[in-house]
Protein backbone atom coordinates (compact mmCIF):
# COMPACT_ATOMS: atom_id res chain seq x y z
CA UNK A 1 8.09 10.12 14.58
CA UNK A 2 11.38 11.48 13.00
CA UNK A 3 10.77 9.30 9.94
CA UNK A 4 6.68 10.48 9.58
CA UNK A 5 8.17 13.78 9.27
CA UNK A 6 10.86 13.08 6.71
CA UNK A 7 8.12 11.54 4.75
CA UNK A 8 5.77 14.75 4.95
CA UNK A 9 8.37 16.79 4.16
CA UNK A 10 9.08 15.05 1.11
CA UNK A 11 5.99 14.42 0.08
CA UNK A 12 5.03 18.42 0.42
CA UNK A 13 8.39 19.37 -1.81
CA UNK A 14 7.45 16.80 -4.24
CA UNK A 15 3.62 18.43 -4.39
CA UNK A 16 5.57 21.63 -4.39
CA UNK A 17 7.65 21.50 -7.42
CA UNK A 18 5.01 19.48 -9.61
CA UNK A 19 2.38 22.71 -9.04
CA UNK A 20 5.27 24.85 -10.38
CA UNK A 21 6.26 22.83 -12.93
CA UNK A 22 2.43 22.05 -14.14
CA UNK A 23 2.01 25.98 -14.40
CA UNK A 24 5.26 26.02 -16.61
CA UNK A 25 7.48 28.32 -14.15
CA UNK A 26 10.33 25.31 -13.51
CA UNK A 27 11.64 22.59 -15.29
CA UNK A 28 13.11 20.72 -12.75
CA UNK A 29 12.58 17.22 -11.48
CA UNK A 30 13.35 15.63 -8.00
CA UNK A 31 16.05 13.01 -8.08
CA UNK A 32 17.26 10.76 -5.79
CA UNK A 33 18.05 11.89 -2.25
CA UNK A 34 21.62 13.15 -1.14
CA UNK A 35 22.75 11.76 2.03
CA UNK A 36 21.14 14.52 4.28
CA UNK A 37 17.92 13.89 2.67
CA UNK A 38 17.92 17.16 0.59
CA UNK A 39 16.66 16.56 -3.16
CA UNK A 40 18.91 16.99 -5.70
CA UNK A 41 17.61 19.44 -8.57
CA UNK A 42 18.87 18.61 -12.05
CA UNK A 43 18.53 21.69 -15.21
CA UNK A 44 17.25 20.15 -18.45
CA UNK A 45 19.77 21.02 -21.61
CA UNK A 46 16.90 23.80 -22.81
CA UNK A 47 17.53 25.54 -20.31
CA UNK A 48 21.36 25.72 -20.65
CA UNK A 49 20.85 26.15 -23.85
CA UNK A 50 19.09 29.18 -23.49
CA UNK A 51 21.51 30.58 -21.32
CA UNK A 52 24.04 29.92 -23.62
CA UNK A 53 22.59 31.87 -26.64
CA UNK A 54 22.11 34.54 -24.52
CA UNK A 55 25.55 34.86 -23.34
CA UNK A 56 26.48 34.73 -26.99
CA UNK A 57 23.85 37.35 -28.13
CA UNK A 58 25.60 40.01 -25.38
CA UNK A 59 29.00 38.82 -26.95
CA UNK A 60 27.91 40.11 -30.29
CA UNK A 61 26.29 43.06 -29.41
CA UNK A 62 29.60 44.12 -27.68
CA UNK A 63 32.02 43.07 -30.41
CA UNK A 64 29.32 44.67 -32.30
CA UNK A 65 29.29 48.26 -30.68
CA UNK A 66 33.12 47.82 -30.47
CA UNK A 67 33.60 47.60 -34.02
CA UNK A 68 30.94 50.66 -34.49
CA UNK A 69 33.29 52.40 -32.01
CA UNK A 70 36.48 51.70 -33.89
CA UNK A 71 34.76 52.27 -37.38
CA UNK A 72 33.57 56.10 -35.62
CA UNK A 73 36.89 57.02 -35.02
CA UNK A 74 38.48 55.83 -38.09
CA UNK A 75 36.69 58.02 -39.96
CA UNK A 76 37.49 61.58 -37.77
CA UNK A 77 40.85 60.57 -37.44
CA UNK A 78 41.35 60.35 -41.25
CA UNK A 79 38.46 63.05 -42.19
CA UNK A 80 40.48 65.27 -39.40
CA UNK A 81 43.47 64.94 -41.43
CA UNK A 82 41.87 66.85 -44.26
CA UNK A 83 42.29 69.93 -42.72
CA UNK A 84 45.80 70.54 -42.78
CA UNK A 85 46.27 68.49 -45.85
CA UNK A 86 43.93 71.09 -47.34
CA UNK A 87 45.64 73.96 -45.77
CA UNK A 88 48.38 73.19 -47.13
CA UNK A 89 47.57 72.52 -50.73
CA UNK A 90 46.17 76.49 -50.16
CA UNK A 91 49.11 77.71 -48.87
CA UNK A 92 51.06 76.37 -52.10
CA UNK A 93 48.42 77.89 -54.65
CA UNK A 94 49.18 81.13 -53.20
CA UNK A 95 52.71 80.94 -54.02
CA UNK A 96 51.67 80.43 -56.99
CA UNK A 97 48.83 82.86 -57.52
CA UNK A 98 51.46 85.37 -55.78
CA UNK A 99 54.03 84.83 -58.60
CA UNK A 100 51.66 85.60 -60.61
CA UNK A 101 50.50 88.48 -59.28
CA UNK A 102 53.87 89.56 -59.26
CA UNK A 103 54.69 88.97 -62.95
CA UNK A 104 51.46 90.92 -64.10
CA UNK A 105 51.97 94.39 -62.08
CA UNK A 106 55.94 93.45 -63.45
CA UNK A 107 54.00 93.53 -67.19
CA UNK A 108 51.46 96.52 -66.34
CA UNK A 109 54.57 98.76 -64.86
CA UNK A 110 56.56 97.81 -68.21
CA UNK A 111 53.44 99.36 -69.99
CA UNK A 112 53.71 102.65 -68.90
CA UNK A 113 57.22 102.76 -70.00
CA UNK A 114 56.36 101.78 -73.69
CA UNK A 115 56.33 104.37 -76.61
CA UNK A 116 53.43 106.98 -77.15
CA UNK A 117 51.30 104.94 -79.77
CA UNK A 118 48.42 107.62 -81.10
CA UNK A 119 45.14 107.25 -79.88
CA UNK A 120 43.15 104.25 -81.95
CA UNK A 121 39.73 105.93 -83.48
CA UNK A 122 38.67 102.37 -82.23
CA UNK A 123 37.32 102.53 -78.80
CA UNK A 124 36.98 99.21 -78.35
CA UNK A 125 40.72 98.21 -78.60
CA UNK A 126 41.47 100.54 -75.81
CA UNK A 127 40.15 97.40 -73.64
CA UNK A 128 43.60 95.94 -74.63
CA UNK A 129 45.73 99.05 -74.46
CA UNK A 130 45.33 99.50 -70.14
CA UNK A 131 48.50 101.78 -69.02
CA UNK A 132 49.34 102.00 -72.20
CA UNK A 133 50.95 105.40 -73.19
CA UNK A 134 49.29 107.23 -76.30
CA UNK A 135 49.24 110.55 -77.53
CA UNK A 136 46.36 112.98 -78.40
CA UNK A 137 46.68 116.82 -79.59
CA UNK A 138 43.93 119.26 -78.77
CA UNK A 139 42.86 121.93 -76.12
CA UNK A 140 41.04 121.71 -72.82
CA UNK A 141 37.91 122.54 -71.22
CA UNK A 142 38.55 123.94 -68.19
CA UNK A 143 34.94 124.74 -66.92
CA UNK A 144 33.97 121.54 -66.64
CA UNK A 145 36.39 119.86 -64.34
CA UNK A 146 36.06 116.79 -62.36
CA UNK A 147 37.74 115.98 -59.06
CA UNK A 148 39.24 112.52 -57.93
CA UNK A 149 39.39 113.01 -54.23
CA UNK A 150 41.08 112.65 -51.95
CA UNK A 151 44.22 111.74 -53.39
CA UNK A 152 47.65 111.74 -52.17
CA UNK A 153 50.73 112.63 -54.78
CA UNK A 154 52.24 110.46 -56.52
CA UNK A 155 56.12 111.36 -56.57
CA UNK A 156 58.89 110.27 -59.33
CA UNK A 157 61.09 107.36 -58.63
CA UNK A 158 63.26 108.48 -61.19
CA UNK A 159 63.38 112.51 -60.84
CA UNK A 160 65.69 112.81 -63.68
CA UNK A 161 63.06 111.27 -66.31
CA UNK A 162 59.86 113.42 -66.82
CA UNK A 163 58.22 110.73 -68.79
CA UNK A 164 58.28 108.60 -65.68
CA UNK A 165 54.33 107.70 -65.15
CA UNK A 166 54.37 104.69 -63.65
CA UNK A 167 55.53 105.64 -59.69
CA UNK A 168 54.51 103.74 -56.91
CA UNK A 169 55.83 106.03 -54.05
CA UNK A 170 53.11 108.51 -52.55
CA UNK A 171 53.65 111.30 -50.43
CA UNK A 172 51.61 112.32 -47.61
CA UNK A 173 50.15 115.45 -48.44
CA UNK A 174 45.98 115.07 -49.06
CA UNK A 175 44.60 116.80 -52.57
CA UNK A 176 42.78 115.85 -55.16
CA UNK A 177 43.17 114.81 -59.31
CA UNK A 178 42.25 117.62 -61.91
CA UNK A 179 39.89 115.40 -64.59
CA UNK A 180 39.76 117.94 -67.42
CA UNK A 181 37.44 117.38 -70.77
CA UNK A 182 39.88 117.27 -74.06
CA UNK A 183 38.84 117.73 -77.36
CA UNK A 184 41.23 116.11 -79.25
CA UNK A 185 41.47 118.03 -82.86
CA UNK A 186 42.54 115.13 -84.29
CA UNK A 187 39.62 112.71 -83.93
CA UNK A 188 36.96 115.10 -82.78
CA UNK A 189 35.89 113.67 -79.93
CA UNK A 190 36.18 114.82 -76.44
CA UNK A 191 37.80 112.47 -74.16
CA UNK A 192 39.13 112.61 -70.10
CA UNK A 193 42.24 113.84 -69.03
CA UNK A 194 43.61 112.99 -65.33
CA UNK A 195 45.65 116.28 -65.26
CA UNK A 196 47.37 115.26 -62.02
CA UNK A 197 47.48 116.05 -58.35
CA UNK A 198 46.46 119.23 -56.72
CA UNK A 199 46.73 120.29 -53.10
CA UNK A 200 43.78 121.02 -51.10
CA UNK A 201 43.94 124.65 -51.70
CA UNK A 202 44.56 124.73 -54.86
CA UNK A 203 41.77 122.54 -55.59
CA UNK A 204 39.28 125.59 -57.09
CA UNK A 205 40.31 126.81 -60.53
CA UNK A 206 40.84 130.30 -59.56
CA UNK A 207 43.49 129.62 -57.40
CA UNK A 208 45.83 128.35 -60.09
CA UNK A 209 44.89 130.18 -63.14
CA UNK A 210 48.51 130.46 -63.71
CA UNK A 211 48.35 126.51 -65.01
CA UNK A 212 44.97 126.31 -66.63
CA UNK A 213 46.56 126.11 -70.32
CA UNK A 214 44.27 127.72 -73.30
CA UNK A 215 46.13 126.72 -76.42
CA UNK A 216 46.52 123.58 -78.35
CA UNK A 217 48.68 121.11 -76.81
CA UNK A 218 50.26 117.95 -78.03
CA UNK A 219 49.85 115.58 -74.92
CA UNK A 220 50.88 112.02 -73.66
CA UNK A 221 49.32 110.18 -71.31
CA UNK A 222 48.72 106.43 -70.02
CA UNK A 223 44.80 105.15 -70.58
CA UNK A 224 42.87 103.85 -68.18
CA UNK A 225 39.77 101.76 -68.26
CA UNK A 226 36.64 102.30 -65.43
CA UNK A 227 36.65 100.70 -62.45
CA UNK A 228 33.93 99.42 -59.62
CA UNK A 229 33.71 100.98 -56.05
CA UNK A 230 35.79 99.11 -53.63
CA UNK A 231 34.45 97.93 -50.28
CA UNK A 232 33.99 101.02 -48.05
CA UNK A 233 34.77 103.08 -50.59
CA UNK A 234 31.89 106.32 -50.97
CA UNK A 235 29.62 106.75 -53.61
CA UNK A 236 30.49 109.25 -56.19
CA UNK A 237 29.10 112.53 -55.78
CA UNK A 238 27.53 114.31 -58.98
CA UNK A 239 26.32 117.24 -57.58
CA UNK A 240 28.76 117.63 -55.49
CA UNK A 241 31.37 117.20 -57.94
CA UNK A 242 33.04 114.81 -55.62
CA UNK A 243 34.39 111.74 -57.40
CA UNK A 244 36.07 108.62 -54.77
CA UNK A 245 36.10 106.36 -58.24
CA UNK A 246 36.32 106.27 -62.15
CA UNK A 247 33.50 105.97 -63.33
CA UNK A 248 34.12 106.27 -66.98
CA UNK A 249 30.10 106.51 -68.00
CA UNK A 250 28.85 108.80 -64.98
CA UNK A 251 32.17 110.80 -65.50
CA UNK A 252 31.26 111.04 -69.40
CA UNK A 253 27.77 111.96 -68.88
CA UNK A 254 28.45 114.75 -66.52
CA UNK A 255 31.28 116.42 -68.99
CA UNK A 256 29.26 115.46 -72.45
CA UNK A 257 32.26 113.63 -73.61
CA UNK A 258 33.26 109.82 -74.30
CA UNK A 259 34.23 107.97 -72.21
CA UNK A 260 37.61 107.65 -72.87
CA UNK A 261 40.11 108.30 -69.90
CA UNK A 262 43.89 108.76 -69.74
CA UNK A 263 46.33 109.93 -66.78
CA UNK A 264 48.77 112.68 -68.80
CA UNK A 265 52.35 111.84 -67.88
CA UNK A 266 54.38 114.16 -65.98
CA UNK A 267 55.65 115.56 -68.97
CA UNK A 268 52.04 117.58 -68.78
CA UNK A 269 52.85 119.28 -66.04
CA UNK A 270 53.11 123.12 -66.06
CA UNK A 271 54.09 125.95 -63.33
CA UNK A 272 50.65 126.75 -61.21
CA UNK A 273 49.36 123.51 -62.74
CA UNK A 274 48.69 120.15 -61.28
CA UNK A 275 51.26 117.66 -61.28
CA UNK A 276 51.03 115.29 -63.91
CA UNK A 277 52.23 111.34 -64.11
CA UNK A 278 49.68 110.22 -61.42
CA UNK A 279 49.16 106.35 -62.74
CA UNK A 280 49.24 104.15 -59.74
CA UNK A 281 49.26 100.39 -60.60
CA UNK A 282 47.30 99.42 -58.21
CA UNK A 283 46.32 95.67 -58.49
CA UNK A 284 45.65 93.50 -54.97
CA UNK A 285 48.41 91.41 -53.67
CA UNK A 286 47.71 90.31 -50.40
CA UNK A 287 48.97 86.75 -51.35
CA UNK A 288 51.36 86.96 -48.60
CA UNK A 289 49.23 87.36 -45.69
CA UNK A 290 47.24 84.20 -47.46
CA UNK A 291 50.28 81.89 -47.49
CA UNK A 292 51.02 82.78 -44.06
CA UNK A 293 47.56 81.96 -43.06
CA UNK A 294 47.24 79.18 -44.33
CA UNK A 295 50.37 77.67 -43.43
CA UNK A 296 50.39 78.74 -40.05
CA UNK A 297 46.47 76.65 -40.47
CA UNK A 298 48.34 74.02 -41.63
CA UNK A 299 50.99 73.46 -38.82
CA UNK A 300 48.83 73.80 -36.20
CA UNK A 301 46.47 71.42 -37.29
CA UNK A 302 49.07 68.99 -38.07
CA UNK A 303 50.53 69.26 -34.42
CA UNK A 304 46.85 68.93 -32.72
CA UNK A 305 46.33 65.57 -35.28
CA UNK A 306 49.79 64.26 -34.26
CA UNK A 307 49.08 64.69 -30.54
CA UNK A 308 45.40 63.31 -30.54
CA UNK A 309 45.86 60.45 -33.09
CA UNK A 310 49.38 59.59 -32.66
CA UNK A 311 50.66 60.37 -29.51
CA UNK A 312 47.22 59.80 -27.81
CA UNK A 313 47.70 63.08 -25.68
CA UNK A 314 44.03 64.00 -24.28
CA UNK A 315 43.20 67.32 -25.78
């Protein structure tokens, strides 16, 4: 009875596996029988083989990704580096540019303290004469002043020299500059004088008559070319006769006269009359602030590379 069964068995596991592998779902074949009558299953080599290439596809694809990976942070380690590298290379320009800046108010300053030259009839070579002193002779036209405003005064560094119109020191007190039409007799033109600071109450002409000169004068004075509005700086006034700029053309058209400007030294200045020697060389020079900046840029970008890329601190 025992063995009937055995042989049913084996002839139903036999029928078994032959349906599956007729439909193409297993590949295996029954060998002989073990010694508790099991049957012993045996893979064909396709079937390793498959496995095989698919253990080696998953291989690549992972050294794959890892190279990717490694590739990715390759590149922002070293394009990271640019930053300070470029902050730096900033920060040493401005040294530069700052020197230079440095050496050109140096030059402009020396200007001022040049000898008179008289007034070129060529207008167009005042472009290279900028705080350059010249002299003119001729009267003023006192009804058709201009005010720069506000203004603070512009003191003498060197109160024993008159001639001295190239101060950078300014006191506090809040007035305007007179800008007085010249005819100069000489050339017969009419050009723009920057008479010099006035306070605020002596600002209308009738309050210092005592200055307002009639007769022919021989003066000196320092030219000085237009300029544009700075940022947050007001727009010029015509009507008001309220002037934040120079405006050499809108200045000229106003007072029918060239436009042709110079800042009369304080040699111009008379009692009751605004105080001359006004120049200011005022050129930007913030190249400090940009070295700090970008060295402080610099450092701290160097430490946060050093710590992520070197030290391999988390950040």
């Amino acid at each position: 009875m025992a063995a009937r069964l055995r042989l049913l068995g084996n002839d139903w596991l036999r029928g078994f596996l032959r349906g599956f592998r007729a439909k193409g779902q297993f590949s295996y074949y029954v060998g002989r029988r073990t010694l508790f009558g099991f049957p012993r299953f045996n893979s064909p080599s396709g079937l390793l083989r498959q496995h095989n290439e698919s253990r080696q596809r998953l291989c690549t694809s992972v050294s794959t990704a890892a190279s990717a990976k490694s590739a990715e942070d390759a590149a922002l380690k070293w394009g990271l580096l640019l930053i300070p590298v470029t902050s730096f290379c900033l920060g040493t320009w401005q040294i530069r540019r700052r020197k230079w800046k440095l050496e050109l108010i140096a030059d402009l300053e020396g200007r001022t303290a040049m000898e008179p030259v008289p007034l070129p009839s060529d207008f167009l070579a005042l472009k290279e004469l900028e705080y350059r002193p010249v002299k003119v002779r001729g009267y003023f036209d006192h009804t058709k002043e201009l005010f720069l405003m506000p203004r603070s005064l512009v003191a003498s560094e060197k109160k024993n020299e008159p001639g001295n119109a190239g101060s950078l020191i300014s006191r506090p007190e809040s007035g305007a500059n007179v800008i007085t039409p010249f005819h100069c007799t000489d050339l017969g033109i009419t050009i723009l004088v920057n008479r010099g600071f006035v306070s605020r109450k002596k600002v209308k002409p009738e309050t210092r008559l005592k200055g307002q000169i009639q007769e022919e004068i021989e003066l000196t004075g320092v030219v000085r070319l237009s300029e544009t509005r700075a940022p947050f700086v007001p727009e010029n006034n015509v009507e008001m006769n309220r002037w934040h700029y120079r405006d050499l053309d809108a200045m000229a058209r106003a007072t029918d006269a060239e436009p042709i400007f110079i800042d009369a030294d304080q040699r111009s200045t008379v009692p009751g009359g605004p105080i001359g020697g006004q120049t200011r060389v005022t050129l930007p020079n913030n190249h400090t602030q940009y070295i700090i900046t970008w060295y402080g840029l610099c450092l701290a970008t160097s430490y946060m590379w050093y710590q992520k890329f070197i030290r391999k601190v988390p950040l």
